[in-house]
Structures are given as C-alpha cells and as structure tokens.
N, C-alpha and C. Protein backbone atom coordinates (compact mmCIF):
# COMPACT_ATOMS: atom_id res chain seq x y z
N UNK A 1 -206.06 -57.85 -79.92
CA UNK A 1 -207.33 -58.42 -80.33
C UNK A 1 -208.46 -57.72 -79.57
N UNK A 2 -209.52 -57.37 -80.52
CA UNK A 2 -210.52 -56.68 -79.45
C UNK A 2 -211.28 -57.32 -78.99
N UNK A 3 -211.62 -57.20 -77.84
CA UNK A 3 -212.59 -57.67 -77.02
C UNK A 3 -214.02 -58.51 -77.58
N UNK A 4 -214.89 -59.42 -77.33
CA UNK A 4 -216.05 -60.04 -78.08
C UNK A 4 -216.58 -59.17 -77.53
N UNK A 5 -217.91 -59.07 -78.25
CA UNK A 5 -219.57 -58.42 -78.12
C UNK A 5 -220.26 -59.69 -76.95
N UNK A 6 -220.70 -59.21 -76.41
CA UNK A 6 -221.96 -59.81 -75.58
C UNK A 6 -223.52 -58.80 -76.04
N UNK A 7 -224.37 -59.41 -76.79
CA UNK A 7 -225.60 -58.74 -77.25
C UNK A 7 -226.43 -58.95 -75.92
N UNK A 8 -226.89 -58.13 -75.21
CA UNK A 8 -228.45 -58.16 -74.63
C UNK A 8 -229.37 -58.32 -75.44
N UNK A 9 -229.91 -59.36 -75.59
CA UNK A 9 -231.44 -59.77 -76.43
C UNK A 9 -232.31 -60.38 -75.27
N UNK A 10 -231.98 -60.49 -74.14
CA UNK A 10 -233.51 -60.76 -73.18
C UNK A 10 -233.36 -62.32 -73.12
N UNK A 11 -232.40 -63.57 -74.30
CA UNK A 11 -232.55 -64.38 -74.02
C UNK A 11 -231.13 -65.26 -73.63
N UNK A 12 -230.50 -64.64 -74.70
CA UNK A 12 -229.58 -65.48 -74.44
C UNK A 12 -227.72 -65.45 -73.42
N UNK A 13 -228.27 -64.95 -72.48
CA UNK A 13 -226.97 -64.43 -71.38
C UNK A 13 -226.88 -65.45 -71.07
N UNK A 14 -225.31 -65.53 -70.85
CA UNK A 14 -224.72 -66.95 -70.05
C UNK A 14 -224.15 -66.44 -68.76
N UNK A 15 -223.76 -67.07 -67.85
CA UNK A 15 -222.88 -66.86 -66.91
C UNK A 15 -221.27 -66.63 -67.73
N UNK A 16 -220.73 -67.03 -68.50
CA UNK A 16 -219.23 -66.91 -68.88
C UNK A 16 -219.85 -65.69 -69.79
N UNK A 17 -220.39 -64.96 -69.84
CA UNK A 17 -220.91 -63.62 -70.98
C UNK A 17 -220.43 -62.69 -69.87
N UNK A 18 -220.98 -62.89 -68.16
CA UNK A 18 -221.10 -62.33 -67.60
C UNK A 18 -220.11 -62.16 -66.78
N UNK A 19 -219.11 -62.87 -66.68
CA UNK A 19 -217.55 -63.43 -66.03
C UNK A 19 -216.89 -62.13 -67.20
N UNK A 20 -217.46 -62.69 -68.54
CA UNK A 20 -216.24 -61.74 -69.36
C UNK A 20 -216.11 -60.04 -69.60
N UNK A 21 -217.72 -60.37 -69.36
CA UNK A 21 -217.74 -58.59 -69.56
C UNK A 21 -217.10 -57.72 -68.02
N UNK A 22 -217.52 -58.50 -67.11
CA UNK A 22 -217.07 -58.29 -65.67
C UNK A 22 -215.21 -58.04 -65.31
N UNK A 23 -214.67 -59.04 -66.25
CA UNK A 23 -213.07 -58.88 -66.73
C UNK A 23 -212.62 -58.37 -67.73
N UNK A 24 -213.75 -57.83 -68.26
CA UNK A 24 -213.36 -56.86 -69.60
C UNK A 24 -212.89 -57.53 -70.76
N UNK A 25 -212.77 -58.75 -71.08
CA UNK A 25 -212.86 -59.61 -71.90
C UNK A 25 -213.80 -59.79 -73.06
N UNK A 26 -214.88 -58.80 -72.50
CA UNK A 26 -215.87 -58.30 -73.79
C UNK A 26 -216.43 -57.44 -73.31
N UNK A 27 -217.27 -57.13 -74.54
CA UNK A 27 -218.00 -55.21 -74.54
C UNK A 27 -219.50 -55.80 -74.17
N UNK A 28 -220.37 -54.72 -74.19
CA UNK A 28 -221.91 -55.24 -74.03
C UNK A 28 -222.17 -53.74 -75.15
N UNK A 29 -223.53 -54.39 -76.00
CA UNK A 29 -224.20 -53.22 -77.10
C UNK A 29 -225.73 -54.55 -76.48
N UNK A 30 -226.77 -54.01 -77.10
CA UNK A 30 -228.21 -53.98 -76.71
C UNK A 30 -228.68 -54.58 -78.20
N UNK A 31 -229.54 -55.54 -78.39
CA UNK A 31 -230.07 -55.98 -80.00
C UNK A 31 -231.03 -54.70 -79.70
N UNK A 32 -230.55 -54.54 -80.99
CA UNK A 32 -231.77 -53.58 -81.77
C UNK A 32 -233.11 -53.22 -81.22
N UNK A 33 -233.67 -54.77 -81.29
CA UNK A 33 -234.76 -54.88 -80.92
C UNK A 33 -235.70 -54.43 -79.82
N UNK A 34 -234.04 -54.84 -78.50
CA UNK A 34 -234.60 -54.93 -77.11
C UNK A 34 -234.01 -53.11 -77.23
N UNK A 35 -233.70 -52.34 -77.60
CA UNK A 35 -233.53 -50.73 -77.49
C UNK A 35 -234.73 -50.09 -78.10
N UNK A 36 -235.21 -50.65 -79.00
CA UNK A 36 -237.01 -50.18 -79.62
C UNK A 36 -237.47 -50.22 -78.08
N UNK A 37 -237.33 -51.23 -77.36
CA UNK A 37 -238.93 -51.64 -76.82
C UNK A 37 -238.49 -50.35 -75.51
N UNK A 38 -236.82 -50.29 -75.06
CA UNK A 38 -236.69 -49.75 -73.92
C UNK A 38 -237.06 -48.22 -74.35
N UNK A 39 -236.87 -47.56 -75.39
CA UNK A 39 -237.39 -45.98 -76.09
C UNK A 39 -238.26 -46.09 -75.93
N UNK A 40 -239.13 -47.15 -76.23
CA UNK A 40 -241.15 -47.17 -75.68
C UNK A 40 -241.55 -47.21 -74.47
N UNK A 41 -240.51 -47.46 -73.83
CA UNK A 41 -240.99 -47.58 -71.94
C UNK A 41 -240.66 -46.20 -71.65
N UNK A 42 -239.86 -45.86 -72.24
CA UNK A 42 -239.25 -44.61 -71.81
C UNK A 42 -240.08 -43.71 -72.12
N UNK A 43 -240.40 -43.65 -73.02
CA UNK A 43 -241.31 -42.77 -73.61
C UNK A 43 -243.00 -42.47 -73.05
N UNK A 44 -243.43 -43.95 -72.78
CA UNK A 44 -244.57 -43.97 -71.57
C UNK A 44 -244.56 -43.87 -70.30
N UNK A 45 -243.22 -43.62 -69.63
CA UNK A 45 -243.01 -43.64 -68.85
C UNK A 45 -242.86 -41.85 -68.50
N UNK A 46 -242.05 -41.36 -69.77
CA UNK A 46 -242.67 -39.96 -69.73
C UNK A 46 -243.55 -38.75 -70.04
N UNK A 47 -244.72 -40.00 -70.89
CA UNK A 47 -246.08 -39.44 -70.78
C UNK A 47 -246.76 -39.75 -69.10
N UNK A 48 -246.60 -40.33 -68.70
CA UNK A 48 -247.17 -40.99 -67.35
C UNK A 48 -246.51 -39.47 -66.58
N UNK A 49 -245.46 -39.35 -66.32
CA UNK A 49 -244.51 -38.36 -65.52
C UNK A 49 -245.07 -37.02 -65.57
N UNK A 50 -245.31 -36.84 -67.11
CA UNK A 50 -245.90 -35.22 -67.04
C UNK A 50 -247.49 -35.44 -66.93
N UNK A 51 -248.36 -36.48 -67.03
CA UNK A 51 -249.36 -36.39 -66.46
C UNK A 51 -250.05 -35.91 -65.23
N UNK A 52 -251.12 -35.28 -65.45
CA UNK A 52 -251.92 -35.08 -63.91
C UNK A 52 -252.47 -36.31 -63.10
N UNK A 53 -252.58 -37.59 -63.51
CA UNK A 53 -252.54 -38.67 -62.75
C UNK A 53 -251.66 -39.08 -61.86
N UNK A 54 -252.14 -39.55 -60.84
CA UNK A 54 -250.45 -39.85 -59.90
C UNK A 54 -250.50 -41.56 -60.32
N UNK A 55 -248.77 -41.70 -60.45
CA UNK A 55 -248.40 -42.79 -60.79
C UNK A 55 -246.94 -43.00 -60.03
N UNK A 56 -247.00 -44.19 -59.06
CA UNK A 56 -246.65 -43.99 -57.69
C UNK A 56 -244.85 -44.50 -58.33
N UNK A 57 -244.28 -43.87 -57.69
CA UNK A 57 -242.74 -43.82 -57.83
C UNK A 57 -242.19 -42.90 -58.92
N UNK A 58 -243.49 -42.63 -60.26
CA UNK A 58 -243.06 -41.64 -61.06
C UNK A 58 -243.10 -40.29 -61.12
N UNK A 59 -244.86 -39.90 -60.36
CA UNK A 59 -244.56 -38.51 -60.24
C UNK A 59 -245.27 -38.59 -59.39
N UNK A 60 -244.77 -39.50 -57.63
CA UNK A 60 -245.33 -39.60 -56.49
C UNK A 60 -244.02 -39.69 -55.66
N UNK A 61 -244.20 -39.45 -54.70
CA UNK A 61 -243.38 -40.00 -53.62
C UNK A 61 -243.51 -41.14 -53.72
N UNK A 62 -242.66 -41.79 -52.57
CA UNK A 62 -242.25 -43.56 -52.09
C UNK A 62 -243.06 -43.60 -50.66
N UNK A 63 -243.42 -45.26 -50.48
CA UNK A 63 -244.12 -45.38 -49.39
C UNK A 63 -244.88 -44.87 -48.70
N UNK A 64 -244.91 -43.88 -47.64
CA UNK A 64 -245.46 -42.77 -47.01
C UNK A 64 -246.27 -41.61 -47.58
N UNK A 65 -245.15 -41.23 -48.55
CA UNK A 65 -245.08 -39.88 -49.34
C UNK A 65 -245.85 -40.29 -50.51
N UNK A 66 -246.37 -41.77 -50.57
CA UNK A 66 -246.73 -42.13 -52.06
C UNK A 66 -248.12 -41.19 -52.80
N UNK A 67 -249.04 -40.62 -51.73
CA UNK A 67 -249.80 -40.01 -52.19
C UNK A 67 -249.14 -37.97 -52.64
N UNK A 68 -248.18 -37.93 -52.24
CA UNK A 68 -247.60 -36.75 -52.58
C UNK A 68 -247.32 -36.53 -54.13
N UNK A 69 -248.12 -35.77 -54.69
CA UNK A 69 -247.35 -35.58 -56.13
C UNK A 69 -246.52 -34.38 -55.93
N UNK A 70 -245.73 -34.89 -57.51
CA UNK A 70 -244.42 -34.23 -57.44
C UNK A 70 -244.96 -33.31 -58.72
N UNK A 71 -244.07 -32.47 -58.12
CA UNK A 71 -244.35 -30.96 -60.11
C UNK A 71 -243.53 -31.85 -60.93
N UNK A 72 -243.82 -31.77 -62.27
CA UNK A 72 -243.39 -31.77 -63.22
C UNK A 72 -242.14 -31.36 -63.57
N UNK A 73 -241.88 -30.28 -62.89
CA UNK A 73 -240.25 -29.68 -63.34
C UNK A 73 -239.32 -30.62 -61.81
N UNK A 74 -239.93 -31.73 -61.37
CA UNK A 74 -239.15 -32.23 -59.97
C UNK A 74 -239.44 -33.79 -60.00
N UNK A 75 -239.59 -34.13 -60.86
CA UNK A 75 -239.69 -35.19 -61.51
C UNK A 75 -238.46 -36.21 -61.56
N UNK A 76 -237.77 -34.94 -62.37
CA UNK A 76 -236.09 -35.57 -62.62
C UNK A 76 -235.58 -35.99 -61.51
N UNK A 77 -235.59 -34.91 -60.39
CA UNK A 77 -235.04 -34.70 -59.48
C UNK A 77 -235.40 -36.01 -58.61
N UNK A 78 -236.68 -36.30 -58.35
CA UNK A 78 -237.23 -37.34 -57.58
C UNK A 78 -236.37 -38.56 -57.75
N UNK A 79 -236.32 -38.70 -59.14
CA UNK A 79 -235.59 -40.48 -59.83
C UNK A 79 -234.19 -40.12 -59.38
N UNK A 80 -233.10 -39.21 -59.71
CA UNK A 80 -231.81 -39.02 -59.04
C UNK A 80 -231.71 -39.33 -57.64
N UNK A 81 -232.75 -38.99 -56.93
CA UNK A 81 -232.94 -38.34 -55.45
C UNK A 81 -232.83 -39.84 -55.00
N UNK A 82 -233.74 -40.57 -55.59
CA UNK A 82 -234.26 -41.99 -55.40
C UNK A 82 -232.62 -43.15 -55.99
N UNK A 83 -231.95 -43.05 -56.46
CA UNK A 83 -231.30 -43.54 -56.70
C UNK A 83 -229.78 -42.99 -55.91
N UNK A 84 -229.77 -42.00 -55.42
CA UNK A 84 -228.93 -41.59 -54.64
C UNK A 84 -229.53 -42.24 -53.45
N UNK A 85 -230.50 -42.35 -52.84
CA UNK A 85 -230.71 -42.75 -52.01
C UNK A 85 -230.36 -44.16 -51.44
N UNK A 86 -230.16 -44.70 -52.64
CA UNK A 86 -230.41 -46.35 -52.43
C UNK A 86 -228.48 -46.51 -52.42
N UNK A 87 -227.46 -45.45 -52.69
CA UNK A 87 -226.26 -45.75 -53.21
C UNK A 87 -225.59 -45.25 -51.83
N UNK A 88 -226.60 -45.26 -50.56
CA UNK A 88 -225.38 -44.35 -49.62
C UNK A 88 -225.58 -45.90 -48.33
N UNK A 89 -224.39 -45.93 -47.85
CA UNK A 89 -224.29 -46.39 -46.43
C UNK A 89 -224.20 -47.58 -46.48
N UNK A 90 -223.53 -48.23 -47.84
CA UNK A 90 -223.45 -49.64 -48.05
C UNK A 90 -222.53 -50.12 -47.18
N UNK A 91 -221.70 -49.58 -47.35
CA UNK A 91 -220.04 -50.00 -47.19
C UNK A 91 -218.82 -49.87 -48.23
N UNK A 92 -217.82 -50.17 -48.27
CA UNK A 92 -217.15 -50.12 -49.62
C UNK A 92 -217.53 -50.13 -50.85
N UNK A 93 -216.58 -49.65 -51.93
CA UNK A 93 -216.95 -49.64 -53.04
C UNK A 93 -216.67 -50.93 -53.99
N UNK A 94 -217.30 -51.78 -54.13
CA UNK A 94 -217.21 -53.36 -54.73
C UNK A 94 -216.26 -53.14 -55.68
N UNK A 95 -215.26 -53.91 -56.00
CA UNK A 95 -214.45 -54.62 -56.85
C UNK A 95 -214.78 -53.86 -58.40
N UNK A 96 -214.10 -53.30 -59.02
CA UNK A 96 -214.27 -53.05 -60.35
C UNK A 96 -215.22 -54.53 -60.96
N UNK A 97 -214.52 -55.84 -60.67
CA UNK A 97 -215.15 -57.02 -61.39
C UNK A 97 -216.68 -57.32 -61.04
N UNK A 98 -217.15 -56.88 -59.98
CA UNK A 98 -217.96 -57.16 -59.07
C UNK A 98 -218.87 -56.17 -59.84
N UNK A 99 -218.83 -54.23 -59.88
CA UNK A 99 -219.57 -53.43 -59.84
C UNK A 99 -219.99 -53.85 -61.57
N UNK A 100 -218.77 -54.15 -62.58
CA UNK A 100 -219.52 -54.55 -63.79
C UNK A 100 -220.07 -55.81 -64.00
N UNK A 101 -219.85 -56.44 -63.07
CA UNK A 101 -221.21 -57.98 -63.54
C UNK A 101 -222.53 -57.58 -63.33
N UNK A 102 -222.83 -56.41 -62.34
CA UNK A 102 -223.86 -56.13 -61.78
C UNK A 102 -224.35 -55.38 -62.90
C-alpha cells in the first residue's frame, strides 16, 4: 500500500501528518497554490540579489559584514556558505525520524 500524501497548504498540518511523514508513513507534495507564491519569492528574491541595492543577508554579509556587498557572481556562494555555516558543530547527526519531522 502506498504511503498517504500530506499536502502543505499553509493551513492545515497536524501533528499525526507530522509523526507520519517523519516514519515514512506518508509522502509530502506542496498545494499548487502555496508553490505559485514560493516561485514569486524566489523570483524577488532574485531580482533583489542581482540588484545594486544592498539587501542585508541577500547580497550583504551577516551582522558585522552586513554593510559588505557581495558580487553578483558570489551570491550563490554566500546562501551555501551561510547554511553550511549554521550545519557545523552541533553534535550528532539526529535520528532519520527526527531530521524528517524537521
């Protein structure tokens, strides 16, 4: 038997949506709807990026560095950089059940 759907629509998540997808007991897909709106963030988010305006975390440094702009071709690099950053020196690697509820 295959697995249920759990839809992301922004409203209706349960805790047992989130138990199941976490045990693999179901899949996760995105409504329609809420994938329009995330292509539009995305999309302003990378007019903002290649802009000559600084727009702080997108094509700025963090904290300190926040007035530093970044080139355009280092952009990418910044958001990887930034998310590697945040993934080191936790401690172990959480529970398969654990890393997909999250």
């Amino acid at each position: 038997m295959a697995p249920r759907m759990v839809t992301l629509d922004g409203k209706t998540l349960a805790l047992q949506d989130v138990f199941d997808v976490a045990h693999g007991l179901a899949r996760v897909t995105v409504a329609p709807a809420v994938r329009a709106r995330l292509v539009r963030a995305r999309a302003h988010v990378e007019v903002l990026a290649a802009g000559s305006e600084p727009h702080y975390g997108i094509n700025t440094g963090f904290g300190a560095l926040a007035e530093v702009k970044i080139p355009p071709d280092k952009v990418g690099l910044l958001q990887t950089n930034l998310i590697l950053s945040h993934a080191v020196g936790v401690g172990d690697p959480l529970p398969a059940p654990e890393a997909r509820a999250l």
